[in-house]
C-alpha atoms as a PDB file:
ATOM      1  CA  UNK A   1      16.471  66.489  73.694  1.00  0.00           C
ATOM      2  CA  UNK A   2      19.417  67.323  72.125  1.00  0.00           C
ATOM      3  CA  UNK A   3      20.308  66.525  68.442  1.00  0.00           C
ATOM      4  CA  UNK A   4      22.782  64.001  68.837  1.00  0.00           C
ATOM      5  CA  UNK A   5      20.392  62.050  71.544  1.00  0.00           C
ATOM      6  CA  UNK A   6      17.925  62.279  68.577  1.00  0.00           C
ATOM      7  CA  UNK A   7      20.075  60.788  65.942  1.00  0.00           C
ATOM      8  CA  UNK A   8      21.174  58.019  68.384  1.00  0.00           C
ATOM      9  CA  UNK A   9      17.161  57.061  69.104  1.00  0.00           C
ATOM     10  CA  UNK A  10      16.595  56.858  65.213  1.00  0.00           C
ATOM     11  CA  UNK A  11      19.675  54.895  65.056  1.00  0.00           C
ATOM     12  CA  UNK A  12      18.467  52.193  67.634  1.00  0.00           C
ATOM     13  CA  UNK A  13      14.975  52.271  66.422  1.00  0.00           C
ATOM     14  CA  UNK A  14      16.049  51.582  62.694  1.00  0.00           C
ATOM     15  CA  UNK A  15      18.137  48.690  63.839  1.00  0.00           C
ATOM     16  CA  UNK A  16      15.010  46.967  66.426  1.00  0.00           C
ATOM     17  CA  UNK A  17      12.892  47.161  63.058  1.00  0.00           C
ATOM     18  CA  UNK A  18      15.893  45.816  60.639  1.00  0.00           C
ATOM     19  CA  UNK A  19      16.227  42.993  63.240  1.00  0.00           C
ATOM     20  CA  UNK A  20      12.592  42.455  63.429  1.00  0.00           C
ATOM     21  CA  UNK A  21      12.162  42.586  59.466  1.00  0.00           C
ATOM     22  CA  UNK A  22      14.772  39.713  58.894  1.00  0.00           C
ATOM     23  CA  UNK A  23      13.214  37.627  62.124  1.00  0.00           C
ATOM     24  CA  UNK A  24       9.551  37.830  60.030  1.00  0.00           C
ATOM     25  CA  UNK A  25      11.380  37.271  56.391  1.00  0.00           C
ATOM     26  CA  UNK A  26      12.911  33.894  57.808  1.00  0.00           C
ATOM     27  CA  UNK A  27       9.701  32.340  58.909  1.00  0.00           C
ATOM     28  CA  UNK A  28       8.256  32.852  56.371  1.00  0.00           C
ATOM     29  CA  UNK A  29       7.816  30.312  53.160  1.00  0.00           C
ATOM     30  CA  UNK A  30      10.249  31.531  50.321  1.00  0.00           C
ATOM     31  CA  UNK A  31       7.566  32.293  47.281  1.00  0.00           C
ATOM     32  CA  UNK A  32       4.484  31.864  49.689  1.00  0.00           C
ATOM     33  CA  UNK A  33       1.225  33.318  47.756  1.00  0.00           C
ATOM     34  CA  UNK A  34      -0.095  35.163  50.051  1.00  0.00           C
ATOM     35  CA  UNK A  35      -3.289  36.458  48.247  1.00  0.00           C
ATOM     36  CA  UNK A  36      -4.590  33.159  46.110  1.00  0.00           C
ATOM     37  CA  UNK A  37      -8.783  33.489  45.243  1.00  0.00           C
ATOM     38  CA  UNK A  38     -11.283  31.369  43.533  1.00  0.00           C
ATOM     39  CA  UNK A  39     -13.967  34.093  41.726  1.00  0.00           C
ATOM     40  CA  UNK A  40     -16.818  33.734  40.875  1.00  0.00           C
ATOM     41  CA  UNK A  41     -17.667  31.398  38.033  1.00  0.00           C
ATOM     42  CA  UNK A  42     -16.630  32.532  34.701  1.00  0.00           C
ATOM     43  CA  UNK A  43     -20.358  32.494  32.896  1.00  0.00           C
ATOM     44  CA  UNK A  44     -19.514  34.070  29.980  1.00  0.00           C
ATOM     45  CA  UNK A  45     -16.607  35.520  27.375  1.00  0.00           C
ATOM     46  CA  UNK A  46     -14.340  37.855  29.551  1.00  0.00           C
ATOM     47  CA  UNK A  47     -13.203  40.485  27.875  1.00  0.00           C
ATOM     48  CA  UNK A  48     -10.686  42.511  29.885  1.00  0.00           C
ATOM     49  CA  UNK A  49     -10.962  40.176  32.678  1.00  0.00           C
ATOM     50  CA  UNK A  50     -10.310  41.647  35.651  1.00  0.00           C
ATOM     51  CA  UNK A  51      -8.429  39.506  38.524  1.00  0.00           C
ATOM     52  CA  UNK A  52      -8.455  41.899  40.747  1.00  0.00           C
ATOM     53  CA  UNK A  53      -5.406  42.572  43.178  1.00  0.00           C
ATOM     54  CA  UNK A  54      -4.267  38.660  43.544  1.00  0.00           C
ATOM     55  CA  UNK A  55      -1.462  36.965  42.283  1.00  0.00           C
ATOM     56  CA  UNK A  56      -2.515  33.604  42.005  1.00  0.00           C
ATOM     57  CA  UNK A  57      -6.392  32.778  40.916  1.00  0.00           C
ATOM     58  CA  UNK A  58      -8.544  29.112  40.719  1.00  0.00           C
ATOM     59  CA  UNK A  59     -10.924  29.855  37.359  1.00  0.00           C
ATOM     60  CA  UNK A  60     -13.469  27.616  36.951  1.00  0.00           C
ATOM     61  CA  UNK A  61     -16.583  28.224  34.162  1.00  0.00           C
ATOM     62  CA  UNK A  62     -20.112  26.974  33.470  1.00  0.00           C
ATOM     63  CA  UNK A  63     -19.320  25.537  29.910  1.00  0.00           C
ATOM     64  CA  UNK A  64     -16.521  26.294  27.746  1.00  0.00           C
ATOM     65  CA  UNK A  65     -15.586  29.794  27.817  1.00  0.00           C
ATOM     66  CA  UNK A  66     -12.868  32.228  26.531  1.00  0.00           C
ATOM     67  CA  UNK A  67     -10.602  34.776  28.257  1.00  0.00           C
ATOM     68  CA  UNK A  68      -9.555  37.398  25.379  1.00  0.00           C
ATOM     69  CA  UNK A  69      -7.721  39.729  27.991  1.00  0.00           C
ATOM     70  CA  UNK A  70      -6.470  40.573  31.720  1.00  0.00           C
ATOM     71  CA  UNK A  71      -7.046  44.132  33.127  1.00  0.00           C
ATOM     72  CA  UNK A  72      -4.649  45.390  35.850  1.00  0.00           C
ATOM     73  CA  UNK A  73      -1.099  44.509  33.970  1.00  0.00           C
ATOM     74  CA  UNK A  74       1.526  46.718  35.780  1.00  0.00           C
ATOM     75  CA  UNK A  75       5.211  46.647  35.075  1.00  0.00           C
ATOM     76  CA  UNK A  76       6.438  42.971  36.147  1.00  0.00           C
ATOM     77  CA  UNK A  77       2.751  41.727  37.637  1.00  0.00           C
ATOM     78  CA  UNK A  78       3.441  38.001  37.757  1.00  0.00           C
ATOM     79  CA  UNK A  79      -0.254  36.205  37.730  1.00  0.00           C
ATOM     80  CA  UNK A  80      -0.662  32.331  38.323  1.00  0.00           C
ATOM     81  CA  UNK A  81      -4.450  30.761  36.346  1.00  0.00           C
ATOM     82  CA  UNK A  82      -5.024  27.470  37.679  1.00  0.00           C
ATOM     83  CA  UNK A  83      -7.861  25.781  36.371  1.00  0.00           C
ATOM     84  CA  UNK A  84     -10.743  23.983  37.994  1.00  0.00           C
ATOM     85  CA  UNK A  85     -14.298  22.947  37.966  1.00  0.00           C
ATOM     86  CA  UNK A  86     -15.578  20.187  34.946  1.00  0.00           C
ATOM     87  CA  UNK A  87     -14.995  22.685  31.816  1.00  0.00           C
ATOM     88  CA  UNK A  88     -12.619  24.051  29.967  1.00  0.00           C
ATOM     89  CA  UNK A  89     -11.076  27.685  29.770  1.00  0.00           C
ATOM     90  CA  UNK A  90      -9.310  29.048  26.953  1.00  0.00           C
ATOM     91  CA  UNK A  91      -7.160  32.029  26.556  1.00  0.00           C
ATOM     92  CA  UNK A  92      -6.903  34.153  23.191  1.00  0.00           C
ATOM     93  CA  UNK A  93      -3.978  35.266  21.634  1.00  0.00           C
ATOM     94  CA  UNK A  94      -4.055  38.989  20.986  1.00  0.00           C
ATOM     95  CA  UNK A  95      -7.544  39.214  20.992  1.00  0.00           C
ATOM     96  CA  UNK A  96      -9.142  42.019  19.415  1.00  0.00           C
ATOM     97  CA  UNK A  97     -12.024  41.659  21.803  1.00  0.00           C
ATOM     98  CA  UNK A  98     -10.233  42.746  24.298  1.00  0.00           C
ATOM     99  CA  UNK A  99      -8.178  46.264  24.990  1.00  0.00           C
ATOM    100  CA  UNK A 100      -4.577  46.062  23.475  1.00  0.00           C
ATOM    101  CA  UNK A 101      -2.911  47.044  26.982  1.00  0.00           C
ATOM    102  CA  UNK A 102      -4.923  43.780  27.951  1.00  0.00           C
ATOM    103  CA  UNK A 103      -4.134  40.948  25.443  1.00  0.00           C
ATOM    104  CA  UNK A 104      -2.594  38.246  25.774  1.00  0.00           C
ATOM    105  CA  UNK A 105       0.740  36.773  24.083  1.00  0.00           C
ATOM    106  CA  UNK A 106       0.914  33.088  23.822  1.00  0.00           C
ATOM    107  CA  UNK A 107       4.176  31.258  23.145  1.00  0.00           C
ATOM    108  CA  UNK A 108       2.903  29.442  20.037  1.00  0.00           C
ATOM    109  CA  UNK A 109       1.104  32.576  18.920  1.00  0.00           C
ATOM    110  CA  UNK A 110      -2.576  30.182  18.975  1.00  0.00           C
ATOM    111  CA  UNK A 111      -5.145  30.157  21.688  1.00  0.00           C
ATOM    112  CA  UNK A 112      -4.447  27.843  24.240  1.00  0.00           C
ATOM    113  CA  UNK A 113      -7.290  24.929  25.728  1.00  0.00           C
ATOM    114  CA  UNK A 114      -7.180  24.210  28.997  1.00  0.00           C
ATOM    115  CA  UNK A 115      -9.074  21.475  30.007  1.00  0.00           C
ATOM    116  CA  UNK A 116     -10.270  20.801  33.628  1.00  0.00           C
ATOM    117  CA  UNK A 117      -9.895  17.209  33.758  1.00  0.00           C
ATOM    118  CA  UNK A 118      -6.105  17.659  33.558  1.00  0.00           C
ATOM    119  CA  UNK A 119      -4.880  17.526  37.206  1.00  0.00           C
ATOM    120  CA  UNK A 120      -2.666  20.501  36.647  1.00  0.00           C
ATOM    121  CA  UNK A 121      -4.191  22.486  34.087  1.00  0.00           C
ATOM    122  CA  UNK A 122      -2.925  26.720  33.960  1.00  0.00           C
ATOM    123  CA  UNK A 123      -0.427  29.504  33.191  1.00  0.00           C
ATOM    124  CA  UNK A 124       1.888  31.418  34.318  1.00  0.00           C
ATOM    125  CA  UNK A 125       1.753  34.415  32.950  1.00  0.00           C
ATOM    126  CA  UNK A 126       4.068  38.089  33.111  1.00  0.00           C
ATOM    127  CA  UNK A 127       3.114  41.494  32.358  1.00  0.00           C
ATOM    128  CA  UNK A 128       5.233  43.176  29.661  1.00  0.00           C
ATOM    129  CA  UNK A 129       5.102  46.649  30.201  1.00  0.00           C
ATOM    130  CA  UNK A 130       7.177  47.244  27.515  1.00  0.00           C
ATOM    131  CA  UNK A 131       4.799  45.581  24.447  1.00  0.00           C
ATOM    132  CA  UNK A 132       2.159  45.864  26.477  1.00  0.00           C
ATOM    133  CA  UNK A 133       0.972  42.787  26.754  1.00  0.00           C
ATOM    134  CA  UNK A 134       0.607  39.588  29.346  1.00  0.00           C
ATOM    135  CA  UNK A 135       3.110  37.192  28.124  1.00  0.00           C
ATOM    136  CA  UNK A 136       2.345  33.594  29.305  1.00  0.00           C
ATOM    137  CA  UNK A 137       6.162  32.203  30.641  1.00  0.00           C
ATOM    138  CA  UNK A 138       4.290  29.045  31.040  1.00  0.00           C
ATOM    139  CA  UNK A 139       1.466  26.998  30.947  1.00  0.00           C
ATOM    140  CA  UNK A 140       0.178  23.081  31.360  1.00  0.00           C
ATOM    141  CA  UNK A 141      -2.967  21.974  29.154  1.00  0.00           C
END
C-alpha cells in the first residue's frame, strides 16, 4: 500500500470516529454523573476520607460523625456529598486531623452541620490544586 493510500485510510477512519464521537456526545444527558455511589456507612471520624474514584457520593453515618479531610484531590476534581440516612455529617474546616493536601476550606471558615432530615442536605465541593485544599463552591444544611 502506497503512502498516499495510507494517509487517505487514516483520513476516513479519523472522520467515521469524529462522526461517531459527536453521534454518542448528543445522546447523552449534558452533566450526566456517570459514576454516583453510596459507601459504606460512615462509623466513625474520617480522617483523610477517601471517596474513591466517583464524582458524586450518598454519605450516610451511624450517629453524628465528622469528616476532617478528602484524599484523592487532583487539579480541578469536582466532588458532589449528598447526605442521607437519620444522622448528621459534618465537615471540618482545615482540620488538623487530617493531611494538609486533604483539608477542607469552608466558605464561612467554621465547620459546617449537615443534618439528614433536610431533604437536600450536601456540598459541592472543588479541588484547589493551587492552596491545596478542597474548597466547598457550595453547600445546603
Amino acid at each position: 500500500m502506497s503512502n498516499d493510500a495510507i494517509i487517505e485510510e487514516l483520513v476516513r477512519r479519523v472522520g467515521t470516529l469524529e462522526a461517531e464521537m459527536e453521534r454518542l456526545a448528543s445522546t447523552r444527558e449534558l452533566f450526566a454523573i456517570l459514576n454516583e455511589n453510596t459507601p459504606a456507612q460512615i462509623t466513625s471520624t474520617q480522617n483523610d476520607y477517601n471517596p474513591g474514584d466517583y464524582d458524586s457520593l450518598r454519605l450516610s453515618a451511624d450517629a453524628a460523625r465528622t469528616i476532617t479531610g478528602i484524599s484523592g484531590g487532583v487539579k480541578g476534581r469536582i466532588l458532589q456529598l449528598v447526605i442521607t440516612g437519620s444522622f448528621s455529617i459534618t465537615l471540618a474546616h482545615e482540620s488538623a486531623s487530617s493531611a494538609a493536601e486533604n483539608r477542607i476550606r469552608t466558605p464561612a471558615g467554621v465547620d459546617l452541620v449537615f443534618s439528614a432530615i433536610a431533604t437536600s442536605a450536601g456540598a459541592l465541593l472543588y479541588y484547589d490544586s493551587t492552596t491545596e485544599r478542597w474548597r466547598v463552591l457550595s453547600y445546603e444544611l
